[in-house]
C-alpha atoms as a PDB file:
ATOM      1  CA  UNK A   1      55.943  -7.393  30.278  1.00  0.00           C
ATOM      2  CA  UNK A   2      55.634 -10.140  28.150  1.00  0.00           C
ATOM      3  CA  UNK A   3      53.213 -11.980  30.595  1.00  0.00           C
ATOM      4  CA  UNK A   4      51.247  -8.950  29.813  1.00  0.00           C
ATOM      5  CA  UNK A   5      51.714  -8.821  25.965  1.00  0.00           C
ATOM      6  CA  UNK A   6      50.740 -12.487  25.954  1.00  0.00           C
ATOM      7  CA  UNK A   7      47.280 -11.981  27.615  1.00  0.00           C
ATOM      8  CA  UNK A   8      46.528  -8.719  25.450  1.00  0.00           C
ATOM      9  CA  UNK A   9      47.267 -11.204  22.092  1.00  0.00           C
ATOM     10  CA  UNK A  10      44.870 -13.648  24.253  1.00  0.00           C
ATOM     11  CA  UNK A  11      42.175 -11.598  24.306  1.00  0.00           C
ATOM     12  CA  UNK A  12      42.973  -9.434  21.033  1.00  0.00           C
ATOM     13  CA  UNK A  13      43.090 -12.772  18.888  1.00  0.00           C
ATOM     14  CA  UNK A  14      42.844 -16.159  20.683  1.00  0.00           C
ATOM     15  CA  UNK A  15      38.908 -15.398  21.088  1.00  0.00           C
ATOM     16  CA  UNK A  16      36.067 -15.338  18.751  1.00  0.00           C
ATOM     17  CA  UNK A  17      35.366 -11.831  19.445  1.00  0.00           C
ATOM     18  CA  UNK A  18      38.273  -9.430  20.349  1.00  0.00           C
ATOM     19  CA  UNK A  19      38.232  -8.576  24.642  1.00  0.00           C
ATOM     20  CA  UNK A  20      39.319  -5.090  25.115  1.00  0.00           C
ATOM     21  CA  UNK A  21      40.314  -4.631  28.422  1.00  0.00           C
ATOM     22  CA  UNK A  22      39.627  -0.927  28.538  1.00  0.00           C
ATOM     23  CA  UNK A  23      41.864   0.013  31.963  1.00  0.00           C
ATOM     24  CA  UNK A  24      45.145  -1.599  31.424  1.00  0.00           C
ATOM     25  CA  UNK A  25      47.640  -0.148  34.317  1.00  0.00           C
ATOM     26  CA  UNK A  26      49.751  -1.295  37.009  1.00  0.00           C
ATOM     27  CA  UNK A  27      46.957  -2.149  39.678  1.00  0.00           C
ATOM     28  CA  UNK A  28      45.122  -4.119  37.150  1.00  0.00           C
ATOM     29  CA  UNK A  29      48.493  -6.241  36.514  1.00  0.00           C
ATOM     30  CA  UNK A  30      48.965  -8.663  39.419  1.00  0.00           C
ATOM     31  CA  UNK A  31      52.024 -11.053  40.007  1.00  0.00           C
ATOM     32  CA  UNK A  32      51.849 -14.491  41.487  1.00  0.00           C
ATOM     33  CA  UNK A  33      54.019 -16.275  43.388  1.00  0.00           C
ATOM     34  CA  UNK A  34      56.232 -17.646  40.753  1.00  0.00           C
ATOM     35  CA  UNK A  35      56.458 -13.452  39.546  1.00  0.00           C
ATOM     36  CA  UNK A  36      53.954 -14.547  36.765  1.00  0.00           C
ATOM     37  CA  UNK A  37      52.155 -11.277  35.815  1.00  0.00           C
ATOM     38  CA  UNK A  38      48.151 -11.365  35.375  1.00  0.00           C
ATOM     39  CA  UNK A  39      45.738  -8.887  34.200  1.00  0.00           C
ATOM     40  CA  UNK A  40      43.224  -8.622  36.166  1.00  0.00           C
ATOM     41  CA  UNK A  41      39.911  -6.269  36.722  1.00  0.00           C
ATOM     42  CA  UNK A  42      37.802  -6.768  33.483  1.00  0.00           C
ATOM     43  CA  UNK A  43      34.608  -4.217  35.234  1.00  0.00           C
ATOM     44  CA  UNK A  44      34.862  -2.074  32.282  1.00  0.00           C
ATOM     45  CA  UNK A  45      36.043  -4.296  28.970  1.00  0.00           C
ATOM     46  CA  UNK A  46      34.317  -4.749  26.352  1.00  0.00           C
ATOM     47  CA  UNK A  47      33.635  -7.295  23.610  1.00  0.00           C
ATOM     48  CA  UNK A  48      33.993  -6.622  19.981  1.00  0.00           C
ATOM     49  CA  UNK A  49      31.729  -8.066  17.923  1.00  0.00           C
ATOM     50  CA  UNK A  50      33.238  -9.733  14.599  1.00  0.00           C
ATOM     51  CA  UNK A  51      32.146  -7.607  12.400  1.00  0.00           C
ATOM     52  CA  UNK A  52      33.425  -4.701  14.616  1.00  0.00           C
ATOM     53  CA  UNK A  53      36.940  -3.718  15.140  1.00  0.00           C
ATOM     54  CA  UNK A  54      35.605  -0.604  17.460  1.00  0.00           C
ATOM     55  CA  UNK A  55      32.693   0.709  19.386  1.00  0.00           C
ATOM     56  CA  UNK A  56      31.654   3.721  21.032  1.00  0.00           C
ATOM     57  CA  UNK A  57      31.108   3.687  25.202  1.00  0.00           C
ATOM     58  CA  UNK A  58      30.911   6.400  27.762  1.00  0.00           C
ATOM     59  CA  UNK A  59      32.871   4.033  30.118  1.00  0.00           C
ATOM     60  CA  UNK A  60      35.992   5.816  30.879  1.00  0.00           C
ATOM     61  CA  UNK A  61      39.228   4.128  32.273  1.00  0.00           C
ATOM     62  CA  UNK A  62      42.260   5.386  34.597  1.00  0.00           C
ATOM     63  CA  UNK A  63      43.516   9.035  33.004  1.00  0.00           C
ATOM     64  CA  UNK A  64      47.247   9.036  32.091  1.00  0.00           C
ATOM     65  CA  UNK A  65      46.777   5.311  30.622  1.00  0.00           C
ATOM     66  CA  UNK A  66      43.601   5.774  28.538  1.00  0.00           C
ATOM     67  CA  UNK A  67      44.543   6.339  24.739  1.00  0.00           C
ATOM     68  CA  UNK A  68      43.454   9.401  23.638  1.00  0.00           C
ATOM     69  CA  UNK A  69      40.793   8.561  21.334  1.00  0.00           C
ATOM     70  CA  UNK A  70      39.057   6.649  23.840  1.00  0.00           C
ATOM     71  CA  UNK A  71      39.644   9.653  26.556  1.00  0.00           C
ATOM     72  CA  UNK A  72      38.331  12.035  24.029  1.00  0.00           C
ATOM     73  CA  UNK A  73      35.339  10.287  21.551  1.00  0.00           C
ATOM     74  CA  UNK A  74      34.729   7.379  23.623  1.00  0.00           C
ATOM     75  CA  UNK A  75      36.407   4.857  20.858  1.00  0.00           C
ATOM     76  CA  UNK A  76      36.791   1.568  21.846  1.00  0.00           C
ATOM     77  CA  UNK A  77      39.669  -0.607  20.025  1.00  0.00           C
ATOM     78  CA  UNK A  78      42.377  -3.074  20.627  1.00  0.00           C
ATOM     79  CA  UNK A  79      44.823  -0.163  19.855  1.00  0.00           C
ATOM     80  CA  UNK A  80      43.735   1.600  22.746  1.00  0.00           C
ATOM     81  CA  UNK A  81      45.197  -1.468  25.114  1.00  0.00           C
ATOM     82  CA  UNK A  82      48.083  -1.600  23.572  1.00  0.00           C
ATOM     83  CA  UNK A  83      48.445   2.453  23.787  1.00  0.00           C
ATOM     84  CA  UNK A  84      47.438   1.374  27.399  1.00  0.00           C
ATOM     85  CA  UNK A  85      50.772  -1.277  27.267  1.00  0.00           C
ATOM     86  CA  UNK A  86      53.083   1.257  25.843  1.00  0.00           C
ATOM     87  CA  UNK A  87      52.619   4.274  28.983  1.00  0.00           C
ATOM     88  CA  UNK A  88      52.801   1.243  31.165  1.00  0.00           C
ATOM     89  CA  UNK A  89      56.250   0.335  29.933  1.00  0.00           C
ATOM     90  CA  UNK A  90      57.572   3.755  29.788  1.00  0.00           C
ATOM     91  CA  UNK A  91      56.648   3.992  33.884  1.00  0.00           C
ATOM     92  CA  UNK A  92      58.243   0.550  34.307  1.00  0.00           C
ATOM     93  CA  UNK A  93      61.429   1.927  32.742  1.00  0.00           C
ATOM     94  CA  UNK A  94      61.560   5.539  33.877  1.00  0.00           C
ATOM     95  CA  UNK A  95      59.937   5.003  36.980  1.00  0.00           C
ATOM     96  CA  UNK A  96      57.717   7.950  35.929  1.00  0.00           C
ATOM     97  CA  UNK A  97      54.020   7.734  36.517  1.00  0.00           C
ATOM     98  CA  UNK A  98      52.452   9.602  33.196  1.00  0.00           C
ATOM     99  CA  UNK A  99      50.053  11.439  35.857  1.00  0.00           C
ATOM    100  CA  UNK A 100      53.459  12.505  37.719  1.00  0.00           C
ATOM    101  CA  UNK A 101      52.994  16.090  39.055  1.00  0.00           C
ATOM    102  CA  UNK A 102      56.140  16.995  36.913  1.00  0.00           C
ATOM    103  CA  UNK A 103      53.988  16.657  34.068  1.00  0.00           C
ATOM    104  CA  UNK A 104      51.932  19.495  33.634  1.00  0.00           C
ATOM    105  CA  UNK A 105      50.473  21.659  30.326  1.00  0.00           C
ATOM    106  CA  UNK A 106      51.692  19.948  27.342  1.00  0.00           C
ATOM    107  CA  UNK A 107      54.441  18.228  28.732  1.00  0.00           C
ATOM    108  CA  UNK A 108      53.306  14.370  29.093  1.00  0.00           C
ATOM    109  CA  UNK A 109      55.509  11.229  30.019  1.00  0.00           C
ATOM    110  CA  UNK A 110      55.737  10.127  25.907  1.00  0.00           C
ATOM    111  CA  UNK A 111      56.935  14.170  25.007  1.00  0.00           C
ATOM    112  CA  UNK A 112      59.510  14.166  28.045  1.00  0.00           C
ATOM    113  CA  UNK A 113      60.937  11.136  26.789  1.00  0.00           C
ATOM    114  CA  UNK A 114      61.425  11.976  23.311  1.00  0.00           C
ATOM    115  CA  UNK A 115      62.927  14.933  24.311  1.00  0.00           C
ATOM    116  CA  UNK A 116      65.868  12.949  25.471  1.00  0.00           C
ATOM    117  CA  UNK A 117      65.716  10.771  22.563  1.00  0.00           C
ATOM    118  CA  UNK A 118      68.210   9.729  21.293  1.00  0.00           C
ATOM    119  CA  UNK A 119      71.403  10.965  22.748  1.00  0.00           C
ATOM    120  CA  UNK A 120      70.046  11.816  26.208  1.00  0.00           C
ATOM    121  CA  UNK A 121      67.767   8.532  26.126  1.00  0.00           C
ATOM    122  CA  UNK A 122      69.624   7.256  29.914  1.00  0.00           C
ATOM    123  CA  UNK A 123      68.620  10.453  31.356  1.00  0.00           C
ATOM    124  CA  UNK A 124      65.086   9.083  31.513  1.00  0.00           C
ATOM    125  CA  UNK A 125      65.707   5.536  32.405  1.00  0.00           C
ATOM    126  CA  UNK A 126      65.354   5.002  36.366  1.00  0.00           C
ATOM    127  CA  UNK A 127      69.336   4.557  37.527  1.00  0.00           C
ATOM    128  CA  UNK A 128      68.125   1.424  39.590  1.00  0.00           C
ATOM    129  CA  UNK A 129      67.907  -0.503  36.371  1.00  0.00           C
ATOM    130  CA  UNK A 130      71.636   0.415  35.062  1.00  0.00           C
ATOM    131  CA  UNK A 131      73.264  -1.071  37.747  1.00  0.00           C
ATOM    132  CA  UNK A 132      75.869  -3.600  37.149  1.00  0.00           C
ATOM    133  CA  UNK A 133      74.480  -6.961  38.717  1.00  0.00           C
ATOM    134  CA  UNK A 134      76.645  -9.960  38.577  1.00  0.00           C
ATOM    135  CA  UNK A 135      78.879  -8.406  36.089  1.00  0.00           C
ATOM    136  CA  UNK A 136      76.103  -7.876  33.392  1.00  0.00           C
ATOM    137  CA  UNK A 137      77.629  -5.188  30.843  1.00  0.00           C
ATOM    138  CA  UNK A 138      76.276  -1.649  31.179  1.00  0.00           C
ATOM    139  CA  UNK A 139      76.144  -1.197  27.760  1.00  0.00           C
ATOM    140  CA  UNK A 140      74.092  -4.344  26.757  1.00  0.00           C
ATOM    141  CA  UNK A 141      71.392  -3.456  29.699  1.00  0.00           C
ATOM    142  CA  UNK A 142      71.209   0.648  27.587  1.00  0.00           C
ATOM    143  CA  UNK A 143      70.638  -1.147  24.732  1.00  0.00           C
ATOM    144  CA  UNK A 144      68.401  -3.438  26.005  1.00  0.00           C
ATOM    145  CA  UNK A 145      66.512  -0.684  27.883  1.00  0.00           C
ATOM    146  CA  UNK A 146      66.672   1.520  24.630  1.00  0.00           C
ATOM    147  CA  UNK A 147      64.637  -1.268  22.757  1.00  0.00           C
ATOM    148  CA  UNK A 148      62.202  -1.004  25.465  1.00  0.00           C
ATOM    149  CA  UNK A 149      61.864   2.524  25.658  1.00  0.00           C
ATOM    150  CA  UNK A 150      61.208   2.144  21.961  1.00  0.00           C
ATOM    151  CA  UNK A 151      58.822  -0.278  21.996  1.00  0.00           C
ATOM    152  CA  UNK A 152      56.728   2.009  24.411  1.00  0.00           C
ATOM    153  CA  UNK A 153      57.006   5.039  22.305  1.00  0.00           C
ATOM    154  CA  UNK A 154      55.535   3.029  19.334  1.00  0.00           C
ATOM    155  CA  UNK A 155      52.971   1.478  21.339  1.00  0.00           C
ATOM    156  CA  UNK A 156      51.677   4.625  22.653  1.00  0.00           C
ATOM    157  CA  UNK A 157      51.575   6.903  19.507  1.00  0.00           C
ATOM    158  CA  UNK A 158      49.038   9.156  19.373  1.00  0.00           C
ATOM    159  CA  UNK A 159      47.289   8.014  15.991  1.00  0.00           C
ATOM    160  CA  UNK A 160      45.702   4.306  16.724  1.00  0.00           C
ATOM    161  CA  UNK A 161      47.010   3.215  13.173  1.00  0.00           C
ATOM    162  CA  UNK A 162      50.736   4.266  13.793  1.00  0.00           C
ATOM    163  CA  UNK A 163      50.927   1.869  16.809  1.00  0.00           C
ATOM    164  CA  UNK A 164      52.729  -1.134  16.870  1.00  0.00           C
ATOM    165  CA  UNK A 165      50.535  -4.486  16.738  1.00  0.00           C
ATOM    166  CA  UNK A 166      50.675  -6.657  20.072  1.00  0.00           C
ATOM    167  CA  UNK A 167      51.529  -8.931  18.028  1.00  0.00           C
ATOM    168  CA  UNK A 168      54.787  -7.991  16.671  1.00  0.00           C
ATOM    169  CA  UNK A 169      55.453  -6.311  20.725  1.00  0.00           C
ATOM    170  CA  UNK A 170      55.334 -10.111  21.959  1.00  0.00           C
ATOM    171  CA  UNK A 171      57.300 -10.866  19.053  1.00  0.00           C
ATOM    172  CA  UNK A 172      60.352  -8.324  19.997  1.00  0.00           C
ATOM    173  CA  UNK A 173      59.881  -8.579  23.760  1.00  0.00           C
ATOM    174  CA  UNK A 174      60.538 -12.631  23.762  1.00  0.00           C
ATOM    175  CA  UNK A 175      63.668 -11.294  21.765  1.00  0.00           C
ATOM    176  CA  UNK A 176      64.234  -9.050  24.243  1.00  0.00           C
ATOM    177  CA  UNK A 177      63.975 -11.830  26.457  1.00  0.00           C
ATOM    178  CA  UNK A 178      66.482 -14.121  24.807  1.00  0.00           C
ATOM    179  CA  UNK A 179      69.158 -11.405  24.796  1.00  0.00           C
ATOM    180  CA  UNK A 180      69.257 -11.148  28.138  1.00  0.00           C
ATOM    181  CA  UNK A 181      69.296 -14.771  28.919  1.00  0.00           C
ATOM    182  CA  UNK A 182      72.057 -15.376  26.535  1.00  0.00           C
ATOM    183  CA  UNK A 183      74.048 -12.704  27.894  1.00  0.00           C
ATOM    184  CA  UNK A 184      73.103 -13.855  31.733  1.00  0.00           C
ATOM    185  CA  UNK A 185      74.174 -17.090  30.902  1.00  0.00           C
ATOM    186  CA  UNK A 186      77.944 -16.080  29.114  1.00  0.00           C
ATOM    187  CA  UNK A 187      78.306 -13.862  32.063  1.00  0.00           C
ATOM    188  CA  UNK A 188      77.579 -10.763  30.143  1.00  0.00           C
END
């Protein structure tokens, strides 16, 4: 995930004009040999002018990971990636597709979730990832996954301006990142 997060701030900031990718989701996220993940299939992105920080388009991307202003007015922003990022993190730790067949009506993969939030929160998280390897500690990996799970949530809000900045994602996900490393390497 933070291969990901890294590319999104690439083409979010480290450009002239702001890439959105427009259909961020698993198949567009491809892993190379070293497990370095790269986004891939820019048919549909779109380039934000610099006065611009959205645009309209009829293009529509990959239902359960399109943000909902750009499934429902055709708004283009760099908030709808990272809404994008978020439901793609929740699948990765609940090993829940948000199209699942389980969700139906008004129940969606973000309102199952918080439903278990907070004292249920490892009734969500796929049991595969709980498991004790090596020793690790249970409870660091439900924290760790908790901070995750988090992350998501914020990332896929339903109001563009109350989600998180890719920014500050890459930010807590390299953090992320060192906590497990530091706890890999003491044994943890």
């Amino acid at each position: 995930m933070v291969d990901v997060a890294s590319a999104l701030y690439y083409l979010h900031y480290d450009q002239l004009e702001s890439v959105v990718h427009c259909d961020l989701k698993p198949s567009n996220i491809l892993l190379d040999e070293d497990m370095v993940a790269h986004v891939g299939d820019f048919g549909i992105a779109k380039i934000l002018t610099e006065s611009k920080d959205s645009t309209q388009t009829k293009t529509l991307g990959t239902l359960g990971y399109i943000a909902p202003e750009y499934g429902s007015e055709g708004k283009v922003s760099i908030k709808g990636d990272v809404y994008s990022y978020g439901i793609i993190m929740l699948e990765m730790i609940t090993r829940k597709k948000p199209t699942d067949d389980m969700f139906v009506g008004e129940l969606t993969l973000r309102k199952w979730i918080n439903t278990s939030l907070p004292d249920k929160i490892m009734d969500v998280v796929d049991d595969g990832l709980l498991g004790i390897e090596n020793g690790r500690d249970v409870t660091i990996m439900q924290s760790v996954l908790s901070s995750i799970m988090e992350l998501g949530l914020r990332c896929s809000e339903e109001l563009p301006d109350e989600r998180v900045d890719i920014k500050d994602v890459l930010g807590k996900l390299q953090k992320i990142k060192l906590t497990l490393s530091e706890n890999k390497n003491r044994g943890i």
